[in-house]
Protein backbone atom coordinates (compact mmCIF):
# COMPACT_ATOMS: atom_id res chain seq x y z
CA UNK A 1 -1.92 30.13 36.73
CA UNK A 2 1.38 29.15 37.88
CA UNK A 3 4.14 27.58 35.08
CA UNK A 4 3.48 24.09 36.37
CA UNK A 5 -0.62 24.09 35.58
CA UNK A 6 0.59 26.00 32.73
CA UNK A 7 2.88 23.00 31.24
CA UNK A 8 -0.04 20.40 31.97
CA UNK A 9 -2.26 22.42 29.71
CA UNK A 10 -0.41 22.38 26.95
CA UNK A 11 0.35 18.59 27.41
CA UNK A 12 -3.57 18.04 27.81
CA UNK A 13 -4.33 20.49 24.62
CA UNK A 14 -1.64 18.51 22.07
CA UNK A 15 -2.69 14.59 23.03
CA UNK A 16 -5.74 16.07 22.62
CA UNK A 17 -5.15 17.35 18.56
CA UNK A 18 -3.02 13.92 18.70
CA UNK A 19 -5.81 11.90 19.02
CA UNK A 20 -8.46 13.59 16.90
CA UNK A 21 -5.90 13.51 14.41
CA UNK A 22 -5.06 9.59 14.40
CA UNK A 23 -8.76 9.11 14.77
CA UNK A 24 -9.69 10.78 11.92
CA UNK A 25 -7.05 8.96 9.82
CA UNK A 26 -8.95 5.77 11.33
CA UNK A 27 -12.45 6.99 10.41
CA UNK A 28 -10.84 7.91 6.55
CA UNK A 29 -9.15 4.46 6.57
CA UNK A 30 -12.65 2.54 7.26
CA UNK A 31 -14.89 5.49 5.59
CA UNK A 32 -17.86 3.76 3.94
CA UNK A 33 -18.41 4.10 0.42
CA UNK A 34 -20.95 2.24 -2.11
CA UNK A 35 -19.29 -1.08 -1.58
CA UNK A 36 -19.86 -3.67 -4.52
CA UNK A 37 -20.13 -7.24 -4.25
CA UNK A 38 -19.73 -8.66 -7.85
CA UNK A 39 -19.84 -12.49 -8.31
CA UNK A 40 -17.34 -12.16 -11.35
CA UNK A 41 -14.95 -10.26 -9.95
CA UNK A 42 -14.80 -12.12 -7.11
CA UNK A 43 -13.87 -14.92 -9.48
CA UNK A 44 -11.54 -12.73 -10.93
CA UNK A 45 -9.88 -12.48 -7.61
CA UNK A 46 -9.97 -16.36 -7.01
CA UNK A 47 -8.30 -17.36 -10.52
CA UNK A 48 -5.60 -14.33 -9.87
CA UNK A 49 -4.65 -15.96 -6.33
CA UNK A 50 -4.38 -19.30 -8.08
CA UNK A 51 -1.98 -17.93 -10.89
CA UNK A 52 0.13 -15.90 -8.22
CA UNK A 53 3.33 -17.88 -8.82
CA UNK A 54 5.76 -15.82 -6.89
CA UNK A 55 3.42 -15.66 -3.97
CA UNK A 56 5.59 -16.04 -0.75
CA UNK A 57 4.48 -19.03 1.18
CA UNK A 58 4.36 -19.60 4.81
CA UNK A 59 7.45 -21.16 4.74
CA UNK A 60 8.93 -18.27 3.31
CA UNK A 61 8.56 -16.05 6.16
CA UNK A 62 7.93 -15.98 9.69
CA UNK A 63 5.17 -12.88 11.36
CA UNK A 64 5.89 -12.27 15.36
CA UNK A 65 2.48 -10.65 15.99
CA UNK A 66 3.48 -9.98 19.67
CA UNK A 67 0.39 -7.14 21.14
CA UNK A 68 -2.77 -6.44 19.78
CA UNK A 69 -3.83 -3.19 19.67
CA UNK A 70 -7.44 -1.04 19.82
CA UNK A 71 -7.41 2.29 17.22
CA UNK A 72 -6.86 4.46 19.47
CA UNK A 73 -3.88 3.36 20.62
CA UNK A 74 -2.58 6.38 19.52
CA UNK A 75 2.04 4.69 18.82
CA UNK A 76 2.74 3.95 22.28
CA UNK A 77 4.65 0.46 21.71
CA UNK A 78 3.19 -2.94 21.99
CA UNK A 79 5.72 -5.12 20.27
CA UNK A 80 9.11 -5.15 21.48
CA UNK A 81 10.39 -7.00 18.22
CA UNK A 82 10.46 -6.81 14.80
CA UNK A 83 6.72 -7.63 12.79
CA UNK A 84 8.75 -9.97 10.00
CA UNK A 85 10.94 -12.91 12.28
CA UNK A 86 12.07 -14.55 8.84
CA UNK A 87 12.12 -13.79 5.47
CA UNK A 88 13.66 -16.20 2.93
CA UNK A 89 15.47 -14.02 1.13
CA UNK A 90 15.83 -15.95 -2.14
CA UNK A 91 12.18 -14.46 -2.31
CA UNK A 92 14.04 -10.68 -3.20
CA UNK A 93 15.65 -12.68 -6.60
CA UNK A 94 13.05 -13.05 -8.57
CA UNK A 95 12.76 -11.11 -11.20
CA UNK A 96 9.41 -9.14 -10.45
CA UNK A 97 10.41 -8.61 -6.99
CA UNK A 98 14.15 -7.74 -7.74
CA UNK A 99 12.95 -4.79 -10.24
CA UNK A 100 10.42 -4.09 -7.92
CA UNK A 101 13.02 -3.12 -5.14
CA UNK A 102 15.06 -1.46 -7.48
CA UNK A 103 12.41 1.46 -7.56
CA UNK A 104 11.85 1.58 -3.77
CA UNK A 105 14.68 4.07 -3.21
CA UNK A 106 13.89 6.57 -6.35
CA UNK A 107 11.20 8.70 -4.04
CA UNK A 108 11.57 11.50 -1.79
CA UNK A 109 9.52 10.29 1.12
CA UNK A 110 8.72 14.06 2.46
CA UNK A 111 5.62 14.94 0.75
CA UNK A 112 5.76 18.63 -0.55
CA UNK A 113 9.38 17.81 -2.26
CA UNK A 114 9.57 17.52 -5.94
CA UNK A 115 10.26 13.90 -7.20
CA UNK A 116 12.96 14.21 -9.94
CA UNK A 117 12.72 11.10 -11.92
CA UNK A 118 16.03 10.21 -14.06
CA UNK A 119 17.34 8.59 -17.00
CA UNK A 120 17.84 5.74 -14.84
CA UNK A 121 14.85 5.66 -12.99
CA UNK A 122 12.44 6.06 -16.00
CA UNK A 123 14.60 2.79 -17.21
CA UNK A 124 14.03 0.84 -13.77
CA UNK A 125 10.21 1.71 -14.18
CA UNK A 126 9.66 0.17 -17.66
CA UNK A 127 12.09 -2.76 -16.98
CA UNK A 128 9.38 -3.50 -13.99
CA UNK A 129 6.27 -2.84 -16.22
CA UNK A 130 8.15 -5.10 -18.47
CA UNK A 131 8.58 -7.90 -16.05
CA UNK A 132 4.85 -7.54 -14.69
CA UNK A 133 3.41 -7.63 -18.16
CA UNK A 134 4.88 -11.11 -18.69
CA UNK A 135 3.74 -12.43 -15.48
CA UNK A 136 0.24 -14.46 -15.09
CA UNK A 137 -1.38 -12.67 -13.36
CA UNK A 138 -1.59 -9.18 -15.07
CA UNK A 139 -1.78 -11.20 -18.51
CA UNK A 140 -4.86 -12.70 -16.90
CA UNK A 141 -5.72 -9.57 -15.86
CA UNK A 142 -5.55 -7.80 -19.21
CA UNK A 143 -7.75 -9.89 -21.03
CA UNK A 144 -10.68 -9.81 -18.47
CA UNK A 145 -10.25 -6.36 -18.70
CA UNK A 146 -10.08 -6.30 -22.66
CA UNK A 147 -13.02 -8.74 -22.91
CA UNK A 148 -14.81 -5.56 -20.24
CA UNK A 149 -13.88 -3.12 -22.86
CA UNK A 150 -11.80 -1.22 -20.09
CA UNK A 151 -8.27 -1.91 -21.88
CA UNK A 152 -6.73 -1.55 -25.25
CA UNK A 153 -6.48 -4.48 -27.33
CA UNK A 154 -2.88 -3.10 -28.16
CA UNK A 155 -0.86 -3.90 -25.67
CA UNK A 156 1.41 -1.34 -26.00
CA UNK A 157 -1.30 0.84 -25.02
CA UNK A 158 -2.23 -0.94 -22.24
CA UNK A 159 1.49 -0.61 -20.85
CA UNK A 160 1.21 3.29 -21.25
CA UNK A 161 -1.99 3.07 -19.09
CA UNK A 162 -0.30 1.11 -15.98
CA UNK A 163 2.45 3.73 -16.65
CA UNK A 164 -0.11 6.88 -16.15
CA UNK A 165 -1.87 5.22 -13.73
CA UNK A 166 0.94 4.33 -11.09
CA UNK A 167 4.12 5.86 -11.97
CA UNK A 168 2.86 9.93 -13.77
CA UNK A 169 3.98 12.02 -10.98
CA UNK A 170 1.03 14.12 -10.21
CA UNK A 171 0.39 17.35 -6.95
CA UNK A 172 -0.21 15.86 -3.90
CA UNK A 173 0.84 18.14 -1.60
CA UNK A 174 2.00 21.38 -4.00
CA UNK A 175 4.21 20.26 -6.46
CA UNK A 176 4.39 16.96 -8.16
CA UNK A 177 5.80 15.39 -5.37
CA UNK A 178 3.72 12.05 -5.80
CA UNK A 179 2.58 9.03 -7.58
CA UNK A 180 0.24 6.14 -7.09
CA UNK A 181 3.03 3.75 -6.85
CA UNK A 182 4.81 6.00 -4.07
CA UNK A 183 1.99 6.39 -2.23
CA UNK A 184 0.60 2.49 -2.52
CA UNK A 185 4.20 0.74 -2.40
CA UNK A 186 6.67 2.55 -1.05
CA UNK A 187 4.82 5.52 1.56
CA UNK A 188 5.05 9.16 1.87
CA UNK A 189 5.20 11.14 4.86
CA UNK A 190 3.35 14.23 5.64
CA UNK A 191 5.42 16.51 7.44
CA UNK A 192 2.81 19.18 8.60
CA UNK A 193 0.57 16.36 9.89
CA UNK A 194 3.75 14.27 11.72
CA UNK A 195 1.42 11.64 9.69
CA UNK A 196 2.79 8.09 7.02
CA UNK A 197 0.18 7.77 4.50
CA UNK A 198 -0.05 5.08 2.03
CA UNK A 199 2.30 2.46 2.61
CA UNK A 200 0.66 -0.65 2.29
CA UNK A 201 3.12 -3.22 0.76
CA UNK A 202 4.58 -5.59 3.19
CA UNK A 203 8.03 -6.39 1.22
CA UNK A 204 8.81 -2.34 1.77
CA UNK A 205 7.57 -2.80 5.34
CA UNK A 206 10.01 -5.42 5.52
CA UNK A 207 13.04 -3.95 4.20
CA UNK A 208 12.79 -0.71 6.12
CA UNK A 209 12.68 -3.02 9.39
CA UNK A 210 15.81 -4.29 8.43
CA UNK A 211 17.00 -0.70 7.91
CA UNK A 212 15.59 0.42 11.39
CA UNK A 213 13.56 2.98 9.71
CA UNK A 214 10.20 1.22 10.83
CA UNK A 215 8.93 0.37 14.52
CA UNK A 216 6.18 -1.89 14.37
CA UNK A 217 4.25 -1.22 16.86
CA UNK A 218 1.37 -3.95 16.91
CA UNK A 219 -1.84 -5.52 15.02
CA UNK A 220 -4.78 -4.52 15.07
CA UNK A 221 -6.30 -7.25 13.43
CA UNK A 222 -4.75 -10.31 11.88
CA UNK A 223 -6.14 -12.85 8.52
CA UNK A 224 -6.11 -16.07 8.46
CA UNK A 225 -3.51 -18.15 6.84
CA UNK A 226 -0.78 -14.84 7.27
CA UNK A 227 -1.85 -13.29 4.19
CA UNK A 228 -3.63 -9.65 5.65
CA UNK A 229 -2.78 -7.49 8.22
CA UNK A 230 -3.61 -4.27 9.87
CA UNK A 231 -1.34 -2.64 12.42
CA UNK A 232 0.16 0.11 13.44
CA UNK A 233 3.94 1.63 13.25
CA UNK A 234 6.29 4.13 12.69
CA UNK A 235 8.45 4.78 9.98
CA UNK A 236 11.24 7.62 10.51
CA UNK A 237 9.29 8.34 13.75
CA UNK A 238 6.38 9.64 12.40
CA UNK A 239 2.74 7.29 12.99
CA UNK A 240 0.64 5.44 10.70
CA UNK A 241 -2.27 5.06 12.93
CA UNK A 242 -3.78 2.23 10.69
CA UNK A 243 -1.51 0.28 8.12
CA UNK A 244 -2.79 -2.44 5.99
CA UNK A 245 -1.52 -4.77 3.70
CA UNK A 246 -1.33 -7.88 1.84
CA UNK A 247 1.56 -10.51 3.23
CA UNK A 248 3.67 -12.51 1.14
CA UNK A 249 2.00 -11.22 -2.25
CA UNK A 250 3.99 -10.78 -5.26
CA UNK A 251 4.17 -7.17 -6.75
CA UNK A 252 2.45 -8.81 -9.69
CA UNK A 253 -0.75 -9.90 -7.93
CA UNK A 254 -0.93 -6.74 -5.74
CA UNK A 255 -0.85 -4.62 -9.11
CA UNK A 256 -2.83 -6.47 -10.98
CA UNK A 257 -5.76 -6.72 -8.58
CA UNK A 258 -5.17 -3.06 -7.98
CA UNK A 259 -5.85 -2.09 -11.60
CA UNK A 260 -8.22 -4.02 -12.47
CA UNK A 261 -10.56 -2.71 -9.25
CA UNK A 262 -9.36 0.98 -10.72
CA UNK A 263 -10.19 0.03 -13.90
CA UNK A 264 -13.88 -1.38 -13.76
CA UNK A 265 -14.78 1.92 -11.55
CA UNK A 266 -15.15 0.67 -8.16
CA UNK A 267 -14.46 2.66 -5.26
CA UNK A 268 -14.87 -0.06 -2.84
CA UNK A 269 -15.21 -4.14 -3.78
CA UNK A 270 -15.39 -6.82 -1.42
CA UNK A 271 -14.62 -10.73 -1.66
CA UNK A 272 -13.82 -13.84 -0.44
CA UNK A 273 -10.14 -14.47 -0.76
CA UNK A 274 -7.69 -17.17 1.42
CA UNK A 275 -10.31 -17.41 4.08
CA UNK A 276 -10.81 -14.27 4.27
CA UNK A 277 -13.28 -11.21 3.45
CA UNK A 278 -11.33 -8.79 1.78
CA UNK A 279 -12.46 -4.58 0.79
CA UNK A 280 -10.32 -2.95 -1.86
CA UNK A 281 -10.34 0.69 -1.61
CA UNK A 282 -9.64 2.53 -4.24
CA UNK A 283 -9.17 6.51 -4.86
CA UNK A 284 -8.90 8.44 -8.01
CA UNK A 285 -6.92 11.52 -8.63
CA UNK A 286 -7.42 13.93 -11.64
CA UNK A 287 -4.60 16.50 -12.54
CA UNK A 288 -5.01 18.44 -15.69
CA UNK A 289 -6.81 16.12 -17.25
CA UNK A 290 -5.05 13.20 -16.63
CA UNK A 291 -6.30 10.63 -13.95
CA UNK A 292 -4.31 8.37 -12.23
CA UNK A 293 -4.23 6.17 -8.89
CA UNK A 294 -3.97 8.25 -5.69
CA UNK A 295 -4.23 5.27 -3.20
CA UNK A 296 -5.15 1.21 -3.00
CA UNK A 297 -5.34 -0.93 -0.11
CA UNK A 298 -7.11 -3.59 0.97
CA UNK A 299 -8.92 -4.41 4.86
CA UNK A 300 -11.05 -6.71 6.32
């Protein structure tokens, strides 16, 4: 075999790992589990869209879809701009999305690295619970899960529980190099697997386009009304074969809606929301005793 067949093997063998690898992030992403349909929660859902104050509107920001994509498109490049045209950035001053920011830059992005959290950090956390707790929708929230006997009637204690359950570092990898608010909000990056996972908040999406640390790539499949979207992109290079996420949400609403499908034990929900027929995913992880969020996101 001379060099030059030699060089085409090799080429052949890696796409080959390449591709079963994005596909089986695809076939993970859409894995079916025992997917409830529940009436009340679906009016849950309804009444928390309706109280979403901060919600972006479509005058707030501008999507340039450009190509659509199949799932095994496997990153080459179908969008020669950015996915976010416009955003209105008076959006960022609010106060739920302005301490929400402030926490974007606190993790180490590498999976497999410890996260340190600081003084400072711990402060920007609880100033953010602090700010969510006041909001609408997670006050709305709390008492339909009080009234379900899945929250404390202290709330206090129910402020301690969206601590554990988003921001308690916990071992993803083999340290405690994650949390579910890293992996749902801001993304991690697997660096044995060249893979993003997580990653499913579009105002971190949109910042790191800004930044140049994300390529959008294309969509795979677009909501009505701008609100949902899955794609595909890079971020520092590596792929996420299939992204997904809200657009235009506040923080609030996307935690909120998050906990509350945690917290009443589903693994997968579907409803009607915007137009749209929306599945919640939802994994648990359970270190030492202590269980916590591993990963949210919604699809179609």
């Amino acid at each position: 075999m001379n060099w030059l067949v030699c060089v085409i093997v090799v080429i052949v063998a890696v796409n080959a790992v390449t591709c079963r690898r994005n596909y089986h992030q695809y076939q993970e992403h859409y894995k079916r589990y025992d997917t409830v349909e529940d009436p009340e929660f679906s009016r849950l859902v309804t009444k928390l869209w309706s109280l979403d104050q901060n919600r972006a509107s479509n005058l707030d920001y501008s999507l340039s879809y450009q190509g659509r994509i199949g799932i095994r498109n496997n990153g080459r490049d179908a969008s020669s701009r950015p996915l976010f045209s416009y955003v209105n950035r008076d959006i960022l001053e609010k106060p739920t999305y302005k301490a929400f920011v402030r926490l974007l830059d606190n993790y180490e992005k590498t999976s497999g690295i410890k996260e340190e959290v600081s003084r400072e950090e711990e402060t920007e956390i609880y100033q953010f619970l602090s700010e969510v707790l006041k909001s609408p929708v997670m006050k709305y929230v709390y008492n339909y899960l009080q009234k379900k006997g899945k929250a404390s009637r202290d709330l206090s204690n129910f402020a301690a529980k969206l601590y554990e359950l988003w921001f308690r570092p916990f071992m993803r990898s083999r340290t405690t190099d994650s949390s579910g608010f890293e992996h749902v909000f801001v993304g991690e990056i697997n660096p044995a697997k060249r893979i993003v996972s997580g990653f499913h908040n579009w105002i971190q999406f949109y910042l790191q386009e800004k930044s140049r640390d994300v390529d959008y790539i294309g969509f795979i499949k677009k909501g009505k009304k701008n609100h949902l979207l899955t794609m595909q992109f890079k971020w520092d290079n590596e792929l996420k074969v299939i992204g997904s996420a809200f657009i235009g949400t506040s923080p609030e609403f996307e935690m909120a809606l998050y906990t509350a499908v945690y917290l009443m034990g589903y693994t997968q929900v579907q409803f009607p929301l915007n137009g749209n027929n929306v599945k919640i995913t939802c994994h648990e992880v359970s270190r030492n005793g202590i269980k916590s969020i591993a990963s949210c996101y919604p699809t179609f």
